[in-house]
PDB file of N, CA and C in Angstrom:
ATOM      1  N   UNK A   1      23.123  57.800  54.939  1.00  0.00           N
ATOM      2  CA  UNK A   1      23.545  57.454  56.275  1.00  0.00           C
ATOM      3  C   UNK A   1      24.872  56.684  56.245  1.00  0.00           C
ATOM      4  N   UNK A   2      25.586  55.817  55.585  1.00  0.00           N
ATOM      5  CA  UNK A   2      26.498  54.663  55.382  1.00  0.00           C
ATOM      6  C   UNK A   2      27.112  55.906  55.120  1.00  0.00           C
ATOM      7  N   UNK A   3      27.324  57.049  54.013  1.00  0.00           N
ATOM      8  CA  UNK A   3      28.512  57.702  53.480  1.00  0.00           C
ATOM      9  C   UNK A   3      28.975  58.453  54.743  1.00  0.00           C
ATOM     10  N   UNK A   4      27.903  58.857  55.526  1.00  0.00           N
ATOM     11  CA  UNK A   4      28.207  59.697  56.660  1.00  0.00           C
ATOM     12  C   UNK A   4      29.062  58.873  57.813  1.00  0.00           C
ATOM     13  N   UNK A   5      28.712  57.501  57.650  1.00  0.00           N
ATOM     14  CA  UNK A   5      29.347  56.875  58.817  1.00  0.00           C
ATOM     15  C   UNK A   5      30.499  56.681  58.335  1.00  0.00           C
ATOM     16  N   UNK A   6      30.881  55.982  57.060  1.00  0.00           N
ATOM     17  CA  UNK A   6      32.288  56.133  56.345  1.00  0.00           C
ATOM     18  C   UNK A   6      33.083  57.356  56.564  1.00  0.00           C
ATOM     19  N   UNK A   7      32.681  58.587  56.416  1.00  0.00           N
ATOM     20  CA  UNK A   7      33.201  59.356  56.448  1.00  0.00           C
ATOM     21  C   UNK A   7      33.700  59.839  57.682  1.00  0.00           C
ATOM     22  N   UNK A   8      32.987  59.465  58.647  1.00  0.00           N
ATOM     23  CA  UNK A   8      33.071  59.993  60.266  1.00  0.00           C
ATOM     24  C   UNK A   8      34.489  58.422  60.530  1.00  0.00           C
ATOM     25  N   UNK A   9      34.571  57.332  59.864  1.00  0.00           N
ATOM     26  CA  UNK A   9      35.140  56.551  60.587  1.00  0.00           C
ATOM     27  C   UNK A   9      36.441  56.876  59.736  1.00  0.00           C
ATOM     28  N   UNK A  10      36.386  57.603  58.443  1.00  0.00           N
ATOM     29  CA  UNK A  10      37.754  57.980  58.029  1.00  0.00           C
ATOM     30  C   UNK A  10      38.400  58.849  58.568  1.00  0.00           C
ATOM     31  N   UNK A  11      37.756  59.973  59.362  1.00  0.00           N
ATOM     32  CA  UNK A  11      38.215  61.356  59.470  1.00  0.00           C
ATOM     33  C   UNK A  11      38.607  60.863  61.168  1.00  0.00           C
ATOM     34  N   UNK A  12      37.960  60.051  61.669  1.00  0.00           N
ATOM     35  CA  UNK A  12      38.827  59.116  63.122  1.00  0.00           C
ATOM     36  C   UNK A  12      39.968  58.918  62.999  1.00  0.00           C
ATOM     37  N   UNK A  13      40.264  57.966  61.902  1.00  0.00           N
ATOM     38  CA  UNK A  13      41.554  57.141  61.752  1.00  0.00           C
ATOM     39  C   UNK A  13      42.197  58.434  61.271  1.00  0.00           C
ATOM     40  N   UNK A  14      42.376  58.997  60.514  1.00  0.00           N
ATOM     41  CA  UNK A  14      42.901  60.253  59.881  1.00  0.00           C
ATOM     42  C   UNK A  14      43.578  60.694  61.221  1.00  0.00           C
ATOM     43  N   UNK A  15      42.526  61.294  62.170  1.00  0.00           N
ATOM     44  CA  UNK A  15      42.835  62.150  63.290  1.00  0.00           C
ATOM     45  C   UNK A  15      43.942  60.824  64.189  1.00  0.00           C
ATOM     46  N   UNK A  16      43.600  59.913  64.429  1.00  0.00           N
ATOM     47  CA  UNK A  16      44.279  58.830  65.096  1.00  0.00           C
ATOM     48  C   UNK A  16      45.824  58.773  64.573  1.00  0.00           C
ATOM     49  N   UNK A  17      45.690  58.754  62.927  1.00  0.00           N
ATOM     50  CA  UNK A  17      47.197  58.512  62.340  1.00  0.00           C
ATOM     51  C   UNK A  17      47.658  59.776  62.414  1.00  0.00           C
ATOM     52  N   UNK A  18      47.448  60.652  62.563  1.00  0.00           N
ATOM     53  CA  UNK A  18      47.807  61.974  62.287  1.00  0.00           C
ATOM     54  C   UNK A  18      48.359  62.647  63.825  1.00  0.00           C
ATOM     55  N   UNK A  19      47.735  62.144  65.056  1.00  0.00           N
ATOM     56  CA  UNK A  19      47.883  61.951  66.503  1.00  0.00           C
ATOM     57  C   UNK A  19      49.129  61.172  66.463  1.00  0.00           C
ATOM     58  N   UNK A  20      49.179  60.018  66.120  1.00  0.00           N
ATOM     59  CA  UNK A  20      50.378  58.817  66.133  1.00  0.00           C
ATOM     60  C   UNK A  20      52.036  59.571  65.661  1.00  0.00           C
ATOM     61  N   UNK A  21      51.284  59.900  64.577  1.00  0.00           N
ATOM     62  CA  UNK A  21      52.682  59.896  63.551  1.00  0.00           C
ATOM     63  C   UNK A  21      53.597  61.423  64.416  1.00  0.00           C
ATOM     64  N   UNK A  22      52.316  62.332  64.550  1.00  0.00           N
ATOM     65  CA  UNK A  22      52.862  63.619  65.460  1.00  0.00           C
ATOM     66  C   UNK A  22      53.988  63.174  66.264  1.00  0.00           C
ATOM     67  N   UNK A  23      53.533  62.215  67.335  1.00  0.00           N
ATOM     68  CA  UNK A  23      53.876  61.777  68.612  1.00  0.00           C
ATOM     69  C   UNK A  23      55.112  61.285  68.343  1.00  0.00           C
ATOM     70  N   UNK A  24      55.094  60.207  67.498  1.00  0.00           N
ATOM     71  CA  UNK A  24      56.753  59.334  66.989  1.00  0.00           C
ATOM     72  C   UNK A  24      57.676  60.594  66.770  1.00  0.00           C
ATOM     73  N   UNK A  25      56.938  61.074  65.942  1.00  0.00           N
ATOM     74  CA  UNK A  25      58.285  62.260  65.144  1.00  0.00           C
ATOM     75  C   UNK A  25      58.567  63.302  66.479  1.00  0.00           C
ATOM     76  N   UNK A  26      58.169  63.682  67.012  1.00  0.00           N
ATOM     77  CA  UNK A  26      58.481  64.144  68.624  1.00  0.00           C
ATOM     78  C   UNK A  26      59.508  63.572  69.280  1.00  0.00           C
ATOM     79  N   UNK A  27      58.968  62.244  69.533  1.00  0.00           N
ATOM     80  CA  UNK A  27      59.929  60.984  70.339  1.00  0.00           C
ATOM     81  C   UNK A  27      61.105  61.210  69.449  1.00  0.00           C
ATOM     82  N   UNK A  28      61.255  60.892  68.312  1.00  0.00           N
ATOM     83  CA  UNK A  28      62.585  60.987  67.850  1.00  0.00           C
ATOM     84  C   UNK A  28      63.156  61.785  67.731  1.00  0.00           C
ATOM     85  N   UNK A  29      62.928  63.164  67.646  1.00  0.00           N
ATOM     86  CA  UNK A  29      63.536  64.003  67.424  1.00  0.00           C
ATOM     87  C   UNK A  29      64.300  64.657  69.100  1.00  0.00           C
ATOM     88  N   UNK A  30      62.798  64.161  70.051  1.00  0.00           N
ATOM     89  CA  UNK A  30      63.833  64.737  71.733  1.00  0.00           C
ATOM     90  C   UNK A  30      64.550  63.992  72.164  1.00  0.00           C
ATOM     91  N   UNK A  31      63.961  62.489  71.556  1.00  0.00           N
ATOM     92  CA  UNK A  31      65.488  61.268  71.860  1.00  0.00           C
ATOM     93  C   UNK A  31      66.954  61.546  71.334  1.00  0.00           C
ATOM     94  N   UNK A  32      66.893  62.185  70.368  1.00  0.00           N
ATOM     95  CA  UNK A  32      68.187  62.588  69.732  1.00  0.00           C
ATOM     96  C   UNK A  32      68.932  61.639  69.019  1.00  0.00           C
ATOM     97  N   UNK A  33      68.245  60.416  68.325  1.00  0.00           N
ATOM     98  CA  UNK A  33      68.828  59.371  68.027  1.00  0.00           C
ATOM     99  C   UNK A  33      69.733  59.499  66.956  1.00  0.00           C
ATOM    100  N   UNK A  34      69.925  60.686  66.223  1.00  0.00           N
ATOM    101  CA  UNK A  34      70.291  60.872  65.061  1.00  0.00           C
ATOM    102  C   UNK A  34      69.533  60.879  63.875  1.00  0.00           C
ATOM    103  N   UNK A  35      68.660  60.503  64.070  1.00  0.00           N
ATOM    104  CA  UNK A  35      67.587  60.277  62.462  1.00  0.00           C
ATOM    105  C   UNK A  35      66.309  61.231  61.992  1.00  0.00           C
ATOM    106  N   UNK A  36      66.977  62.841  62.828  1.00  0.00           N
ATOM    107  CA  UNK A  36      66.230  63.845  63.011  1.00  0.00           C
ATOM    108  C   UNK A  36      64.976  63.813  61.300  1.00  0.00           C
ATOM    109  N   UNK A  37      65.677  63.476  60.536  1.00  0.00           N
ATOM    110  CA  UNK A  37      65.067  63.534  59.074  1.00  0.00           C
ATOM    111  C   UNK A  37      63.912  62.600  59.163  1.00  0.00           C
ATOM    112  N   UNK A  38      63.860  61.371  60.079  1.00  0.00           N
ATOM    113  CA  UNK A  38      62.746  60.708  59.826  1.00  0.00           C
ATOM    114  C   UNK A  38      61.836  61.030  60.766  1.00  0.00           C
ATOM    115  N   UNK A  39      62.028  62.291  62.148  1.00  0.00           N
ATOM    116  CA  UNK A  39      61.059  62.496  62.769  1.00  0.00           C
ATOM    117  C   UNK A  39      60.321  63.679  61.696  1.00  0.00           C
ATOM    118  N   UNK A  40      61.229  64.207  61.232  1.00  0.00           N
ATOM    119  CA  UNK A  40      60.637  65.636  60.726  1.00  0.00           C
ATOM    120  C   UNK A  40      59.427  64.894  59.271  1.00  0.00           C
ATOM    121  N   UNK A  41      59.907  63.627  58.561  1.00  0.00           N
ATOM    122  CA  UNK A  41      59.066  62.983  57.802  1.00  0.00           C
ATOM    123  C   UNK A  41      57.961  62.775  58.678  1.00  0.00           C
ATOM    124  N   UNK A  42      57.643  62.052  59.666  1.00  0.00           N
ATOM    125  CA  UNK A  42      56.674  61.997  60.767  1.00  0.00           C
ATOM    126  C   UNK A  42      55.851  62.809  60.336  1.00  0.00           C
ATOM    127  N   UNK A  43      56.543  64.435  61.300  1.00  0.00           N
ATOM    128  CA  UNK A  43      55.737  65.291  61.392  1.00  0.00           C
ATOM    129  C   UNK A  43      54.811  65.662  59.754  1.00  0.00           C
ATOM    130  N   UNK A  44      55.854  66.065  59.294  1.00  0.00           N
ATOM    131  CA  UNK A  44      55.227  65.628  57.901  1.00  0.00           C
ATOM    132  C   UNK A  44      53.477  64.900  57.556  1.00  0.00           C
ATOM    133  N   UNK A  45      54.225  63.919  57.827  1.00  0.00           N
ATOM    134  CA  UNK A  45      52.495  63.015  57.333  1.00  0.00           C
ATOM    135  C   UNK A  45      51.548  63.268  58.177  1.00  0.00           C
ATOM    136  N   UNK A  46      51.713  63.731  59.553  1.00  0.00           N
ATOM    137  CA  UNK A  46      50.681  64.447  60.584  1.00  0.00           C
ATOM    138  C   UNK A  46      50.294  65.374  60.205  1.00  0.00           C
ATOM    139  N   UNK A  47      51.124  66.543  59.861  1.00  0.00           N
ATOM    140  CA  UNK A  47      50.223  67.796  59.801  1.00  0.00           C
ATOM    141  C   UNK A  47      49.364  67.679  58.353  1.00  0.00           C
ATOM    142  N   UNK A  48      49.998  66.930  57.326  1.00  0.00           N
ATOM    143  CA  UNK A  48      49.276  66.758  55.846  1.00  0.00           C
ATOM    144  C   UNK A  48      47.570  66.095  56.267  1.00  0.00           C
ATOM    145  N   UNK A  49      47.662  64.968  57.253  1.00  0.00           N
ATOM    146  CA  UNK A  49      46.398  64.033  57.821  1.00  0.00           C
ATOM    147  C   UNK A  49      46.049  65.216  58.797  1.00  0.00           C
ATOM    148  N   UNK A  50      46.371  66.000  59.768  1.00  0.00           N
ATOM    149  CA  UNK A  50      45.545  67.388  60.149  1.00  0.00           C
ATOM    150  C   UNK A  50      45.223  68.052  59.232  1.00  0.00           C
ATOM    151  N   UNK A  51      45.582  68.645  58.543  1.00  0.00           N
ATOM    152  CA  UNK A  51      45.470  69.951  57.138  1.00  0.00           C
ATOM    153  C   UNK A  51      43.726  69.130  56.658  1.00  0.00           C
ATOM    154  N   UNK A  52      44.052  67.933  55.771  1.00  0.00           N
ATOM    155  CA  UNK A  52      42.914  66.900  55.871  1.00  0.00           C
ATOM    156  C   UNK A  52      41.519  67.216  56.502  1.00  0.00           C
ATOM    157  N   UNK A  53      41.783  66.744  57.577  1.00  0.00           N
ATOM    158  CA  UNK A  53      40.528  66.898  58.896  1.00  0.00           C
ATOM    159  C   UNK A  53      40.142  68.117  58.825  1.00  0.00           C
ATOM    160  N   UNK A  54      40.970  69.296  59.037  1.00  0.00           N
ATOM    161  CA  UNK A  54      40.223  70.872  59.663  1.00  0.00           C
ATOM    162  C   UNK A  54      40.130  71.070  57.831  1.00  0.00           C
ATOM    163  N   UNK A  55      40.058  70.729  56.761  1.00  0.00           N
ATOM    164  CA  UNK A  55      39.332  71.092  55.419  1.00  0.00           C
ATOM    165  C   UNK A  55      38.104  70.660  55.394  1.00  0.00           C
ATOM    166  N   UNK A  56      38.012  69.117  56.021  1.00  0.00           N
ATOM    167  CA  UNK A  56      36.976  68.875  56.163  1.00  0.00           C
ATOM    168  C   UNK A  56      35.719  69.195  56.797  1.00  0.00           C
ATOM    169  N   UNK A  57      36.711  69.324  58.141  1.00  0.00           N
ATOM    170  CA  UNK A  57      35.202  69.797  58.948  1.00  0.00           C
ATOM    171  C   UNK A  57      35.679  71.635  59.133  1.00  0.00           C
ATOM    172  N   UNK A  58      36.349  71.990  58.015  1.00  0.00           N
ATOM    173  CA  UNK A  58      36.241  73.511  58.117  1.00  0.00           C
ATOM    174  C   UNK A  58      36.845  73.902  59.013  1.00  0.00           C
ATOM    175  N   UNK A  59      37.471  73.986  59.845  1.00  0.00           N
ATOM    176  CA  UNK A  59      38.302  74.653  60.610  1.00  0.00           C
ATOM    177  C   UNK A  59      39.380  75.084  60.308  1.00  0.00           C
ATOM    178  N   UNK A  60      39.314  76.414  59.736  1.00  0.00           N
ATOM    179  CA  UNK A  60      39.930  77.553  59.582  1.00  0.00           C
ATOM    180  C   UNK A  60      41.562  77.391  60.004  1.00  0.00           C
ATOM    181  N   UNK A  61      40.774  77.700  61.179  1.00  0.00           N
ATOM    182  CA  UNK A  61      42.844  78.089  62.061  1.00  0.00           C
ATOM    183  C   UNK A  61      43.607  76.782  62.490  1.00  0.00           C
ATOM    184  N   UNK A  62      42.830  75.769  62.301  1.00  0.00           N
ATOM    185  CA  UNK A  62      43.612  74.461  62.605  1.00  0.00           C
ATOM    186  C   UNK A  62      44.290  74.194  60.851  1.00  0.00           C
ATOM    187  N   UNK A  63      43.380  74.281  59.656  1.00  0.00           N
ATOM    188  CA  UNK A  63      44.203  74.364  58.507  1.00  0.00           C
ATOM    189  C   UNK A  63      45.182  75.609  58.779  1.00  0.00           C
ATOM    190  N   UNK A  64      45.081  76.265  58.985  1.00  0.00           N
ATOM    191  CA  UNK A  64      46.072  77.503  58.554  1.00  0.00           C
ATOM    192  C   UNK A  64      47.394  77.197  59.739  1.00  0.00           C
ATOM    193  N   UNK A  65      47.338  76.567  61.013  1.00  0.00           N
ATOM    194  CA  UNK A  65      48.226  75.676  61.464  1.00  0.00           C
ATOM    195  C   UNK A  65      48.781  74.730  60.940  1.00  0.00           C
ATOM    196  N   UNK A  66      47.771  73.594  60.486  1.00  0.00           N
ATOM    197  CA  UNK A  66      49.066  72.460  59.734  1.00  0.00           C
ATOM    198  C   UNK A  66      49.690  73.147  58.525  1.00  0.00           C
ATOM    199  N   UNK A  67      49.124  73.961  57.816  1.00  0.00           N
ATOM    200  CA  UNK A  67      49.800  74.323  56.667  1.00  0.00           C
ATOM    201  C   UNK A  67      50.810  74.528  56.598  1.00  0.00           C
ATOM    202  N   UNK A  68      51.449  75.892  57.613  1.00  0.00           N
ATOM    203  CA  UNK A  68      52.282  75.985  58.253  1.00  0.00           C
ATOM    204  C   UNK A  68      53.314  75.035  58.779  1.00  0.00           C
ATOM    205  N   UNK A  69      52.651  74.480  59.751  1.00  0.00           N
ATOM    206  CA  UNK A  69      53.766  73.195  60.116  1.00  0.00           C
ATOM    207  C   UNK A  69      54.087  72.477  58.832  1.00  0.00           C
ATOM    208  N   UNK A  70      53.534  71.974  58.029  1.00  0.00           N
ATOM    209  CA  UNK A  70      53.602  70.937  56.483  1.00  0.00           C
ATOM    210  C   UNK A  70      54.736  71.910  55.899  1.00  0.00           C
ATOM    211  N   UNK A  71      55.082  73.542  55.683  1.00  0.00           N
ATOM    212  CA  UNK A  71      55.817  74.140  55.254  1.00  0.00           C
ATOM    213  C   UNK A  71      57.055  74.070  56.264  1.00  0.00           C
ATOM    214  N   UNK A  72      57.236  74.062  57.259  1.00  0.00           N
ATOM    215  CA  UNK A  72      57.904  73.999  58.367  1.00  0.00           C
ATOM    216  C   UNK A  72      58.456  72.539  58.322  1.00  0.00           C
ATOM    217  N   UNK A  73      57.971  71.673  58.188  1.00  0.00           N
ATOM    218  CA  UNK A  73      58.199  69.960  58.012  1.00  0.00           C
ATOM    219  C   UNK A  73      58.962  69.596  56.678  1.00  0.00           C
ATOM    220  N   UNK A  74      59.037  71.028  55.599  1.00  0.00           N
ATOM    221  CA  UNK A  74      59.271  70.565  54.160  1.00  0.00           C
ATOM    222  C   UNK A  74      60.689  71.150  54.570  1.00  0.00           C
ATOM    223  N   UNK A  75      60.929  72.543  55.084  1.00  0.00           N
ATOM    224  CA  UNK A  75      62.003  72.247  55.305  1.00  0.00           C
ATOM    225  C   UNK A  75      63.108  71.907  55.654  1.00  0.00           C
ATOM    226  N   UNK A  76      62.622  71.622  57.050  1.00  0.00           N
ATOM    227  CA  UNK A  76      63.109  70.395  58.106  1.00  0.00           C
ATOM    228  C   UNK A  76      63.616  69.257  57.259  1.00  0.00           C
ATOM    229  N   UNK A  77      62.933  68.362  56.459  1.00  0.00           N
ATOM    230  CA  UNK A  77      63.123  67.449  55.582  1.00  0.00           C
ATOM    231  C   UNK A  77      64.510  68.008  54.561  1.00  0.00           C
ATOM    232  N   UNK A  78      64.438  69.160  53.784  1.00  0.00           N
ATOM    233  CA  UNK A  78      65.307  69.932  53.283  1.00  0.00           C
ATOM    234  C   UNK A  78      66.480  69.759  53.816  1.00  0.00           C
ATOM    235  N   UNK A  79      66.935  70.290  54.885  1.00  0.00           N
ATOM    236  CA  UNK A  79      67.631  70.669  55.657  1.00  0.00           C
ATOM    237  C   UNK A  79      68.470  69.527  56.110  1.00  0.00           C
ATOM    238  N   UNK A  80      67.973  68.598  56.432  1.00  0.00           N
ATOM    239  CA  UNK A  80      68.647  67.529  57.082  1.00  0.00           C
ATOM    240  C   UNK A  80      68.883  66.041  56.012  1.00  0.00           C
ATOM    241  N   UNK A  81      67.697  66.234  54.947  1.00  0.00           N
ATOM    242  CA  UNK A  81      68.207  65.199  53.956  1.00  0.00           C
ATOM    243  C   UNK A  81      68.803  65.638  52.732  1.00  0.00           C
ATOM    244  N   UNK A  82      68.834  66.827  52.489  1.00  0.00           N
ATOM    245  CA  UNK A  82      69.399  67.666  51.193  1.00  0.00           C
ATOM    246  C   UNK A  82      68.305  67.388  49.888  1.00  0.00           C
ATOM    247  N   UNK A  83      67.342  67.132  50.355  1.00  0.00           N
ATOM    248  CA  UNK A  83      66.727  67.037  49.143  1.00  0.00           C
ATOM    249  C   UNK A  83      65.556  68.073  48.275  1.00  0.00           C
TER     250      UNK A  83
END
Protein backbone atom coordinates (compact mmCIF):
# COMPACT_ATOMS: atom_id res chain seq x y z
CA UNK A 1 0.00 0.00 0.00
CA UNK A 2 2.88 2.84 0.98
CA UNK A 3 4.77 1.84 -2.53
CA UNK A 4 1.51 2.48 -4.30
CA UNK A 5 0.94 5.74 -2.58
CA UNK A 6 4.65 6.78 -3.26
CA UNK A 7 4.28 6.02 -6.50
CA UNK A 8 0.89 7.75 -7.23
CA UNK A 9 2.46 10.93 -5.32
CA UNK A 10 5.58 10.71 -7.71
CA UNK A 11 3.83 10.31 -10.94
CA UNK A 12 1.62 13.76 -9.55
CA UNK A 13 4.59 15.81 -9.13
CA UNK A 14 6.10 14.33 -12.37
CA UNK A 15 2.79 15.30 -14.19
CA UNK A 16 2.79 18.81 -12.17
CA UNK A 17 6.62 19.48 -13.19
CA UNK A 18 6.17 18.32 -16.47
CA UNK A 19 2.71 20.71 -16.76
CA UNK A 20 5.00 23.67 -15.29
CA UNK A 21 8.06 23.38 -17.21
CA UNK A 22 5.70 22.88 -20.64
CA UNK A 23 4.01 26.16 -19.76
CA UNK A 24 7.38 28.39 -19.00
CA UNK A 25 9.01 27.13 -22.17
CA UNK A 26 5.77 28.33 -24.12
CA UNK A 27 5.81 31.72 -22.23
CA UNK A 28 9.22 32.21 -23.41
CA UNK A 29 9.35 31.29 -26.46
CA UNK A 30 5.75 33.54 -27.52
CA UNK A 31 7.28 36.34 -25.37
CA UNK A 32 10.10 36.47 -27.72
CA UNK A 33 12.59 37.43 -25.16
CA UNK A 34 15.45 36.15 -27.00
CA UNK A 35 16.38 33.08 -24.96
CA UNK A 36 14.42 30.82 -27.39
CA UNK A 37 17.18 27.98 -26.28
CA UNK A 38 16.04 28.04 -22.73
CA UNK A 39 12.33 27.67 -23.61
CA UNK A 40 13.09 24.83 -25.98
CA UNK A 41 15.34 23.31 -22.71
CA UNK A 42 11.90 23.71 -20.85
CA UNK A 43 10.15 21.91 -23.26
CA UNK A 44 12.72 19.47 -23.07
CA UNK A 45 12.42 18.42 -19.41
CA UNK A 46 8.47 18.29 -19.94
CA UNK A 47 8.11 16.03 -22.55
CA UNK A 48 11.17 13.65 -20.92
CA UNK A 49 8.70 13.95 -17.25
CA UNK A 50 5.56 13.12 -19.87
CA UNK A 51 7.44 10.25 -21.85
CA UNK A 52 7.91 9.13 -17.85
CA UNK A 53 4.19 9.12 -16.84
CA UNK A 54 2.48 7.54 -20.17
CA UNK A 55 5.51 4.48 -19.63
CA UNK A 56 4.22 4.23 -16.59
CA UNK A 57 0.79 4.10 -16.67
CA UNK A 58 1.15 2.70 -20.34
CA UNK A 59 -0.15 5.01 -22.52
CA UNK A 60 0.85 4.28 -25.77
CA UNK A 61 0.13 7.45 -27.86
CA UNK A 62 0.91 9.92 -25.15
CA UNK A 63 4.64 8.12 -25.10
CA UNK A 64 4.81 8.05 -28.75
CA UNK A 65 3.90 11.99 -28.45
CA UNK A 66 6.51 13.08 -25.98
CA UNK A 67 9.00 11.06 -27.76
CA UNK A 68 8.54 12.93 -30.54
CA UNK A 69 8.39 16.26 -29.00
CA UNK A 70 11.85 15.16 -26.74
CA UNK A 71 13.25 14.60 -30.54
CA UNK A 72 11.74 17.84 -31.66
CA UNK A 73 13.12 19.67 -28.30
CA UNK A 74 16.73 18.03 -29.12
CA UNK A 75 16.76 19.83 -32.01
CA UNK A 76 15.41 22.98 -31.15
CA UNK A 77 18.20 22.93 -28.46
CA UNK A 78 20.64 22.08 -31.55
CA UNK A 79 19.67 24.68 -33.50
CA UNK A 80 19.72 27.60 -31.40
CA UNK A 81 22.64 26.62 -28.97
CA UNK A 82 24.97 24.82 -31.51
CA UNK A 83 25.47 22.10 -29.50
Amino acid sequence: MRRQRSNTTALRIAKWLGTATGVAGAVIIAANLGIVAHGFVLFLISSVLWSAVSWVQREASLLVLQATFTVINVIGIYRWLGI
